[in-house]
N, C-alpha and C. Protein backbone atom coordinates (compact mmCIF):
# COMPACT_ATOMS: atom_id res chain seq x y z
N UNK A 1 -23.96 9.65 2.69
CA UNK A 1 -22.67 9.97 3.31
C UNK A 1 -22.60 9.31 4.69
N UNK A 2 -21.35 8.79 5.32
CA UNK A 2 -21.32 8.26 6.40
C UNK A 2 -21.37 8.86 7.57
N UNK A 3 -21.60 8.25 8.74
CA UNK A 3 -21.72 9.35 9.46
C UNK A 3 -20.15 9.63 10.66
N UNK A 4 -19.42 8.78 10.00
CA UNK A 4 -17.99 9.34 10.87
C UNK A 4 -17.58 9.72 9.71
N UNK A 5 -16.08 10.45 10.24
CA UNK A 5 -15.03 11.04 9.77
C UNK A 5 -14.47 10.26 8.73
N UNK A 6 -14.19 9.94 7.68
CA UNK A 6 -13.63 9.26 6.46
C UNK A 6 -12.31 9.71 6.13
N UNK A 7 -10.83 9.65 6.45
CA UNK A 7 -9.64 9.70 6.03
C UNK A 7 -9.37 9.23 4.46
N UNK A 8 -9.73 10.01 3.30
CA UNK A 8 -9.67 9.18 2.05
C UNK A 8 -8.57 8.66 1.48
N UNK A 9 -7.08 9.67 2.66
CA UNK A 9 -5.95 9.24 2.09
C UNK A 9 -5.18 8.00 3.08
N UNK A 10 -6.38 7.33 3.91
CA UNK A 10 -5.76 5.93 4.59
C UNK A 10 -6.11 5.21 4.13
N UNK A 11 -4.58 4.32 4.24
CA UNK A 11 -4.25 3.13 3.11
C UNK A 11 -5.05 1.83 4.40
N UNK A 12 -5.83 0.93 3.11
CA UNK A 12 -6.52 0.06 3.37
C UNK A 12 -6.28 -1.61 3.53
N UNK A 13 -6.14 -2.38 4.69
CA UNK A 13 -6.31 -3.80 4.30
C UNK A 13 -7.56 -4.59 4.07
N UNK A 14 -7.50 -5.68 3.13
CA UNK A 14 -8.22 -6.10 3.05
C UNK A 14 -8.09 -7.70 3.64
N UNK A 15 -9.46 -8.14 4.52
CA UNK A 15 -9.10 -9.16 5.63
C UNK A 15 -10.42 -9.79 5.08
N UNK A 16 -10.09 -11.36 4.86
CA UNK A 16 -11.24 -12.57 5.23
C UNK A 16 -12.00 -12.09 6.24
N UNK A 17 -13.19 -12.52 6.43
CA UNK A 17 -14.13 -13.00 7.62
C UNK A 17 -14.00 -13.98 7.71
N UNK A 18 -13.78 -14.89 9.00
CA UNK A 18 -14.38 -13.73 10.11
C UNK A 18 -13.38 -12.89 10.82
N UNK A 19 -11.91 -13.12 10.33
CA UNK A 19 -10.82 -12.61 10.74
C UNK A 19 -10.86 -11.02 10.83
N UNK A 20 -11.56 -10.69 9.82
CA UNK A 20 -11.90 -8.95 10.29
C UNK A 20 -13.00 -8.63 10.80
N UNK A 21 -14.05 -9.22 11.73
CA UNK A 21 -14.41 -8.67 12.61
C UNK A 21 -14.19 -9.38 13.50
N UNK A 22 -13.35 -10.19 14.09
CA UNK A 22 -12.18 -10.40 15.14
C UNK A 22 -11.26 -9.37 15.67
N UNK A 23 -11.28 -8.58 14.22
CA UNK A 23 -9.71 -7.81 14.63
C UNK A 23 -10.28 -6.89 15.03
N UNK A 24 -11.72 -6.31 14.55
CA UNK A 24 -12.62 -5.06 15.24
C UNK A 24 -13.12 -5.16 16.78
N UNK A 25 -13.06 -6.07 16.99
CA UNK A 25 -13.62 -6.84 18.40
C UNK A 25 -12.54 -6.69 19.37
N UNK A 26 -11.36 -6.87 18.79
CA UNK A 26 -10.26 -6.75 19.86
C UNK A 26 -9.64 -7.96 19.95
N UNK A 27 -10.39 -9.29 19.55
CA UNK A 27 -9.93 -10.34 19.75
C UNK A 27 -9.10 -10.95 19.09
N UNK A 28 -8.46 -10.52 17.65
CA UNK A 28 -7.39 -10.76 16.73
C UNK A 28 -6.89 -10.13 17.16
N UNK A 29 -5.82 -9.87 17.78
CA UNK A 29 -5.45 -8.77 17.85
C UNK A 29 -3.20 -9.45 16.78
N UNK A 30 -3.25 -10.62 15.92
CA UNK A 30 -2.56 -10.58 15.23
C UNK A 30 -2.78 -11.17 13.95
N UNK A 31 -2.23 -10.20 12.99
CA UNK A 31 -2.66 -10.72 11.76
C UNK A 31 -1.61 -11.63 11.20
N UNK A 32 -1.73 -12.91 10.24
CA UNK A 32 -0.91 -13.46 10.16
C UNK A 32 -0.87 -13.12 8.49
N UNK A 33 0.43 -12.69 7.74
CA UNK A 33 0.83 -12.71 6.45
C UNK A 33 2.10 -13.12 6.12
N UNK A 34 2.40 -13.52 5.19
CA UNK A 34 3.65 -13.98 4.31
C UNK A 34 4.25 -13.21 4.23
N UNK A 35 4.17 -12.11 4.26
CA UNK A 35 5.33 -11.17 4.19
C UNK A 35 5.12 -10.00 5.57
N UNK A 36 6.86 -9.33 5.51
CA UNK A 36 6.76 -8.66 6.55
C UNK A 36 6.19 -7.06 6.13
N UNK A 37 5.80 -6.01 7.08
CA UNK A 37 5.63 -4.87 6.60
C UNK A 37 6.21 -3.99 7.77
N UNK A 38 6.05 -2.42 6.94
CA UNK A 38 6.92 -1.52 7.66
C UNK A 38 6.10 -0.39 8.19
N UNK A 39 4.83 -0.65 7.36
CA UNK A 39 3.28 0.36 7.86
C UNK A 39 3.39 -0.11 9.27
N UNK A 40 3.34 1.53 9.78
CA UNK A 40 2.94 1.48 11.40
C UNK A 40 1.83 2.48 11.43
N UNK A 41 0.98 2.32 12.05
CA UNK A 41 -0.20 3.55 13.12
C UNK A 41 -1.90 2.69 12.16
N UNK A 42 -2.46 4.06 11.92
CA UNK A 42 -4.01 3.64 12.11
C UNK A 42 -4.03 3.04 10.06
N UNK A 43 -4.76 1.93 9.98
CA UNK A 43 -4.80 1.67 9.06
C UNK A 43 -6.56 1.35 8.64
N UNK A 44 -7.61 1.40 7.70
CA UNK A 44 -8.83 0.70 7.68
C UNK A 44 -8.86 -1.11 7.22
N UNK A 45 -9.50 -1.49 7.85
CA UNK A 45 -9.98 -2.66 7.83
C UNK A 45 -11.31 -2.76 6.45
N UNK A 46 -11.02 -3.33 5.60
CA UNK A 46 -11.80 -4.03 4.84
C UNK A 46 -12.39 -5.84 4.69
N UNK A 47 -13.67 -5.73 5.16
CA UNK A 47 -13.76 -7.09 4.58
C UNK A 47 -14.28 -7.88 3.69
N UNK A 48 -13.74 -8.49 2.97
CA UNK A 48 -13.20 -8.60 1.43
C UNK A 48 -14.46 -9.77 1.45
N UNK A 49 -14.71 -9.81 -0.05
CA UNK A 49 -16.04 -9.89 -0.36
C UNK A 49 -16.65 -12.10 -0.36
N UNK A 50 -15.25 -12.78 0.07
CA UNK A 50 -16.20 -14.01 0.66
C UNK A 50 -15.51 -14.20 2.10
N UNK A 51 -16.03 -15.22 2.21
CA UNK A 51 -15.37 -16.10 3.91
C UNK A 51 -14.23 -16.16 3.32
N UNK A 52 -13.67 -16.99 4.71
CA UNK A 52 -12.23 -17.46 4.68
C UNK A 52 -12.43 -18.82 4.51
N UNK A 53 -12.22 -19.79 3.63
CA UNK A 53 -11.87 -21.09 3.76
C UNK A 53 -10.87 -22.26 4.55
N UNK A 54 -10.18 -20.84 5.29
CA UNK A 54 -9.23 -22.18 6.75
C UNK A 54 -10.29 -23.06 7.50
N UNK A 55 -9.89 -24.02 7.66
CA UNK A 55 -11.32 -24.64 8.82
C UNK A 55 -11.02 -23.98 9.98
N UNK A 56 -10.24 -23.32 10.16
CA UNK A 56 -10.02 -22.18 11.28
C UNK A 56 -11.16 -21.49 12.01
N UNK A 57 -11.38 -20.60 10.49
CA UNK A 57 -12.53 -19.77 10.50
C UNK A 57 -13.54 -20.40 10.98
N UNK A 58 -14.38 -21.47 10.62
CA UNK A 58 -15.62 -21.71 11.11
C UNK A 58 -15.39 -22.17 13.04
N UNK A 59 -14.12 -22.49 13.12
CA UNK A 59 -14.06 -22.98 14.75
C UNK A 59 -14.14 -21.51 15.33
N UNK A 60 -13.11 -20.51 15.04
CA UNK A 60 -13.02 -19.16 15.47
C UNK A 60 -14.85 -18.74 15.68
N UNK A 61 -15.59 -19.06 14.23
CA UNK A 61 -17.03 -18.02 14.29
C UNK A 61 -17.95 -18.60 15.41
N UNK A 62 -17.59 -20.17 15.64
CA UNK A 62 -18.46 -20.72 16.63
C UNK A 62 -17.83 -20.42 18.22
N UNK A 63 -16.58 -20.47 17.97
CA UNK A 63 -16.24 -20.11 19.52
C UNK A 63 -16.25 -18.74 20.23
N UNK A 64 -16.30 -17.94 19.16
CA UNK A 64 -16.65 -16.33 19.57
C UNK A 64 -18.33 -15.86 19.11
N UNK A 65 -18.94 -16.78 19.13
CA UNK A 65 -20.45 -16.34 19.08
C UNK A 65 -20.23 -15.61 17.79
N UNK A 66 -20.40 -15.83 16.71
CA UNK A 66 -20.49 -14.74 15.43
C UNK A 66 -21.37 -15.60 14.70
N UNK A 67 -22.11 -14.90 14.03
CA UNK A 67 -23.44 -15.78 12.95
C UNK A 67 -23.15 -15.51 11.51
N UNK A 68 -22.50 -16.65 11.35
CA UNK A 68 -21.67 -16.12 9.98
C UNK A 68 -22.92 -15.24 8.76
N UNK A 69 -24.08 -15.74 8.45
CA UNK A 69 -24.98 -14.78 7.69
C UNK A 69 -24.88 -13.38 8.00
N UNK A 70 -24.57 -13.43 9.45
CA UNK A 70 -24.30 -11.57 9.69
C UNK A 70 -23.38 -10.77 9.19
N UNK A 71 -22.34 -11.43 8.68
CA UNK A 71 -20.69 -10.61 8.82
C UNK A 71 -21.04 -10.02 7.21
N UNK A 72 -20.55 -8.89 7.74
CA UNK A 72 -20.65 -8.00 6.78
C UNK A 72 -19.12 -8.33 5.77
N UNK A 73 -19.62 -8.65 4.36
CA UNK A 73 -18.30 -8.53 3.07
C UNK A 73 -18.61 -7.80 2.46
N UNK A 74 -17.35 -7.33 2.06
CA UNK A 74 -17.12 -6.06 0.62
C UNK A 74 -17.15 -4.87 1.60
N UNK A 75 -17.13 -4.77 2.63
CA UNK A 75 -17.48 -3.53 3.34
C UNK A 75 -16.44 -3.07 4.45
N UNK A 76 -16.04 -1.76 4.34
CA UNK A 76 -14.89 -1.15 5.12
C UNK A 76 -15.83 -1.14 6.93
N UNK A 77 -14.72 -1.86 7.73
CA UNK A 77 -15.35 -1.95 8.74
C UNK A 77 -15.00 -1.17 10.03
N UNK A 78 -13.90 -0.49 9.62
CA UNK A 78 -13.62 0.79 11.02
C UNK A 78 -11.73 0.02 10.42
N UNK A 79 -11.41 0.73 11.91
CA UNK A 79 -9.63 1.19 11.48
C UNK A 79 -9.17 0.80 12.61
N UNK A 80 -7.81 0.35 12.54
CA UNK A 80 -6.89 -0.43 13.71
C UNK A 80 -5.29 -0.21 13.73
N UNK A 81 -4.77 -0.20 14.78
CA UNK A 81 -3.43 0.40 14.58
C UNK A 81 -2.12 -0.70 14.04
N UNK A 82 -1.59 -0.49 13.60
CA UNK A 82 -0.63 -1.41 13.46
C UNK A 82 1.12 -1.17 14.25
N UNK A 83 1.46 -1.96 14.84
CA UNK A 83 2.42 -1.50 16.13
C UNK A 83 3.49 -2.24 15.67
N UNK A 84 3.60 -2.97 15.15
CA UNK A 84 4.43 -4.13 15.14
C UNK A 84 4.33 -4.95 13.77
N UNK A 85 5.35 -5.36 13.67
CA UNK A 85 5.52 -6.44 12.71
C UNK A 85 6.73 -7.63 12.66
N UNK A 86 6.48 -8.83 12.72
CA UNK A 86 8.20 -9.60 12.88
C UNK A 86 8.15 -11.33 12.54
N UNK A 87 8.78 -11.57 12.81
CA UNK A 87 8.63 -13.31 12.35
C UNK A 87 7.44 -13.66 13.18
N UNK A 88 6.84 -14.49 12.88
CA UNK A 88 5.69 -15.42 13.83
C UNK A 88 6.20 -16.19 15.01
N UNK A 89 6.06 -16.54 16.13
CA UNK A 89 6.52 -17.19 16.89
C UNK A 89 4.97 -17.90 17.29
N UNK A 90 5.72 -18.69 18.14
CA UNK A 90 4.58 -20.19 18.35
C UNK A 90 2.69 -19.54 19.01
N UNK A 91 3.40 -18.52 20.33
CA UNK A 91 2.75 -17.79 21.35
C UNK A 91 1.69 -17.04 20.14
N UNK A 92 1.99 -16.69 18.77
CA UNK A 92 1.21 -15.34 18.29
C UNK A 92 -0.43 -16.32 17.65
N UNK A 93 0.30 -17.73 17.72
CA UNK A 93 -1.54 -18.46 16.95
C UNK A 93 -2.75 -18.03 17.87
N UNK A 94 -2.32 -17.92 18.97
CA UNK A 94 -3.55 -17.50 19.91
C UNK A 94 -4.22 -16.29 19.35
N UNK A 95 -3.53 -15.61 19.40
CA UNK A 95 -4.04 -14.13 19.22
C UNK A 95 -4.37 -14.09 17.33
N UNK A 96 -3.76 -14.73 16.95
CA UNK A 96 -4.08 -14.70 15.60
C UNK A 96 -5.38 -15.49 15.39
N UNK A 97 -6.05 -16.15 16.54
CA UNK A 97 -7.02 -16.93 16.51
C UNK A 97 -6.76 -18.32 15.63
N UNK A 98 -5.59 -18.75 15.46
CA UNK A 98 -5.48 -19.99 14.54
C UNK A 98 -5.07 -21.22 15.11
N UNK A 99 -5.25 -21.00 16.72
CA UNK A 99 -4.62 -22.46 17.48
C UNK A 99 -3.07 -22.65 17.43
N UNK A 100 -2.65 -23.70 17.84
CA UNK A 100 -1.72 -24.25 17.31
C UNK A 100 -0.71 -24.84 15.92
N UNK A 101 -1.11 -23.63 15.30
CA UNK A 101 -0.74 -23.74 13.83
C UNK A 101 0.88 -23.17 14.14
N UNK A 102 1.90 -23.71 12.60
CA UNK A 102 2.93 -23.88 12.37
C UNK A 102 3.11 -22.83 11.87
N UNK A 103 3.49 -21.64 12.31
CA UNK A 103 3.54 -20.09 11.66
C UNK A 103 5.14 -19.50 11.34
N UNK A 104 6.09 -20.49 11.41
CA UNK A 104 7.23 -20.41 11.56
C UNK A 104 7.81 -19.79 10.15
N UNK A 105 7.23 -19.68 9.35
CA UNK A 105 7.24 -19.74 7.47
C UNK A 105 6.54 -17.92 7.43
N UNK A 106 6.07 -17.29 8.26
CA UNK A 106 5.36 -16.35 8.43
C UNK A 106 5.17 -14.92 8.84
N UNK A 107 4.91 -14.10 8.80
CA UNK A 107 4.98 -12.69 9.92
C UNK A 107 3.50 -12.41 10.71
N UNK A 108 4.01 -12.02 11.87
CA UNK A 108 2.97 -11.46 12.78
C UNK A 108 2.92 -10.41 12.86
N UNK A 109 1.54 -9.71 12.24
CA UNK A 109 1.23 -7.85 12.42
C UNK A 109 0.57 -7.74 13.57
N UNK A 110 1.36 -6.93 14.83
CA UNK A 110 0.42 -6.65 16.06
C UNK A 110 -0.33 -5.81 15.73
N UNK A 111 -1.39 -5.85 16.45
CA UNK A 111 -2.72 -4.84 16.02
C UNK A 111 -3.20 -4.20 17.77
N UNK A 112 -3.52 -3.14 17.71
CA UNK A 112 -3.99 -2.66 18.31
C UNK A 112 -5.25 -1.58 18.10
N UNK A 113 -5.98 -0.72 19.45
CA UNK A 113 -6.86 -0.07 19.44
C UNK A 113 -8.42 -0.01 18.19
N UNK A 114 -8.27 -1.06 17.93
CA UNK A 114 -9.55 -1.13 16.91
C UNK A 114 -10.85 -0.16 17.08
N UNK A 115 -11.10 0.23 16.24
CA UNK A 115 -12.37 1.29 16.31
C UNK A 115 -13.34 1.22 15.05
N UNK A 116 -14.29 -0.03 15.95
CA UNK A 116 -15.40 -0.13 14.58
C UNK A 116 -16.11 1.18 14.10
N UNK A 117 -16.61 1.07 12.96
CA UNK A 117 -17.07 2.42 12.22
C UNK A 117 -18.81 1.62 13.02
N UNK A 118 -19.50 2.89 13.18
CA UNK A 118 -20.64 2.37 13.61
C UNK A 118 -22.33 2.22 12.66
N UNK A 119 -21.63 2.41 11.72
CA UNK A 119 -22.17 1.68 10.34
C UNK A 119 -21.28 1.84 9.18
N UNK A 120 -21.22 0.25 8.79
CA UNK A 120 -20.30 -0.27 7.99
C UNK A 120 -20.26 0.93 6.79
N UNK A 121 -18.75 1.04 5.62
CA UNK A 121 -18.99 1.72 4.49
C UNK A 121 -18.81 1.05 3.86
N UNK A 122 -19.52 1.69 2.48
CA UNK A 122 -19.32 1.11 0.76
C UNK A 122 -18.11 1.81 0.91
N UNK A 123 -17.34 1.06 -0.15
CA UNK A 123 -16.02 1.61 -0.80
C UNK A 123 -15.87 1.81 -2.57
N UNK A 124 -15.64 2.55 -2.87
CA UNK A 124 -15.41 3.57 -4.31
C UNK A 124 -14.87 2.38 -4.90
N UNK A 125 -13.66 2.17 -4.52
CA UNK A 125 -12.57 1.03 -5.49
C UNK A 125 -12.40 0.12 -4.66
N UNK A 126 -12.26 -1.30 -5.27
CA UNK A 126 -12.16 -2.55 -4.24
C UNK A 126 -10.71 -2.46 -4.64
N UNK A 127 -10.27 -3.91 -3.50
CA UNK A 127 -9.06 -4.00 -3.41
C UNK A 127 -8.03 -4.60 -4.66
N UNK A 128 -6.74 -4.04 -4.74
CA UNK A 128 -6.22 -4.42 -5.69
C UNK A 128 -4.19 -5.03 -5.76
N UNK A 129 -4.74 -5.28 -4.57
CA UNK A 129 -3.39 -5.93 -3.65
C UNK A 129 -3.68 -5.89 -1.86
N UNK A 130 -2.25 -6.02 -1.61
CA UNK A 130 -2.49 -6.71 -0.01
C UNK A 130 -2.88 -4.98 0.57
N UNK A 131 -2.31 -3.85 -0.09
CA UNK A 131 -3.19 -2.53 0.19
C UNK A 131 -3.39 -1.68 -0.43
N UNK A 132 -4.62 -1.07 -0.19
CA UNK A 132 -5.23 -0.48 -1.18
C UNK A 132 -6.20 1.24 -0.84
N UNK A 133 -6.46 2.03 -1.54
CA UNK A 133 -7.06 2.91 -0.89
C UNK A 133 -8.28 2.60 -1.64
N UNK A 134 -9.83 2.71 -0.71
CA UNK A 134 -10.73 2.62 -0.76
C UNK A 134 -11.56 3.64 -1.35
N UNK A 135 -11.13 4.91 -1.35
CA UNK A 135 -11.82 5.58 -1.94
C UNK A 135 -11.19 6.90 -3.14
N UNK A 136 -9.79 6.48 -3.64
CA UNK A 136 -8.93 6.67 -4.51
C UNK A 136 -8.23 5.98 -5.40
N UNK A 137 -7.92 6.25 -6.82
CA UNK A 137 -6.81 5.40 -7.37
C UNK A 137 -5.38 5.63 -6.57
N UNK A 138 -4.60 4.94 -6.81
CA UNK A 138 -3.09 4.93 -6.27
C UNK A 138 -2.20 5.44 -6.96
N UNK A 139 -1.78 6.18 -6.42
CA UNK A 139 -0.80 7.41 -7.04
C UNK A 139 0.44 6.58 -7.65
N UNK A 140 0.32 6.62 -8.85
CA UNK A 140 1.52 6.49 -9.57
C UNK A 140 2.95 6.60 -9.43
N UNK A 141 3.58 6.03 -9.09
CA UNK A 141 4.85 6.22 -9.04
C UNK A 141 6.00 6.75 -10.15
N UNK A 142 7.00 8.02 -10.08
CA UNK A 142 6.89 8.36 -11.09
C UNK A 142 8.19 7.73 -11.61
């Protein structure tokens, strides 16, 4: 059993590395997706079970000191708030850690207050869309 508090009914994203332990760090603090969302407050961070293949990623893991053999995949990594959501503008690649990329096609999820779990969890059910609960099936819609 873990040794924090486990919310079984918070809904879960699931994030590339090294982009999710960026976002635990404080230093993502925007996520970049194709679509917009309407989830606001504390959500868990999952990171999903390979790397990220942007050549992004490997500039991001070298410029923030991260050893890619370390980063923990498949594993729920603590919880982060979500404040915001809206078109991408030029200013959000920074924080999204992606440089000068063309995000205009895109949405920016602000993120805030990250709170790594202070040892990583297994999760019950992996992911089965952009969200998912980690340690429940998904309630049926009736």
């Amino acid at each position: 059993m873990p040794t924090q508090e486990i919310d079984q009914d918070r809904i879960t994203l699931g994030v590339q590395q090294p982009w999710a332990e960026l976002i635990m760090k404080g230093i993502k603090t925007v996520e970049v997706r194709s679509s917009n969302t309407n989830q606001r407050g504390p959500i868990y961070i999952y990171s999903s079970r390979k790397l990220s293949k942007n050549p992004k990623a490997e500039i991001a893991i070298e410029e923030h000191g991260l050893i890619r053999d370390e980063l923990e995949l498949g594993k729920l990594l603590g919880s982060v708030e979500i404040v915001d959501s809206k078109p991408c503008e030029k200013k959000d690649s920074v924080a999204a850690c992606l440089g000068n990329e063309d995000l205009s096609k895109f949405f920016s999820w602000h993120l805030e207050k990250p709170k790594p779990f202070k040892k990583v969890v297994e999760v019950k059910y992996l992911p089965y869309g952009v969200w998912f609960y980690p340690f429940k099936r998904k309630n049926k819609e009736p």
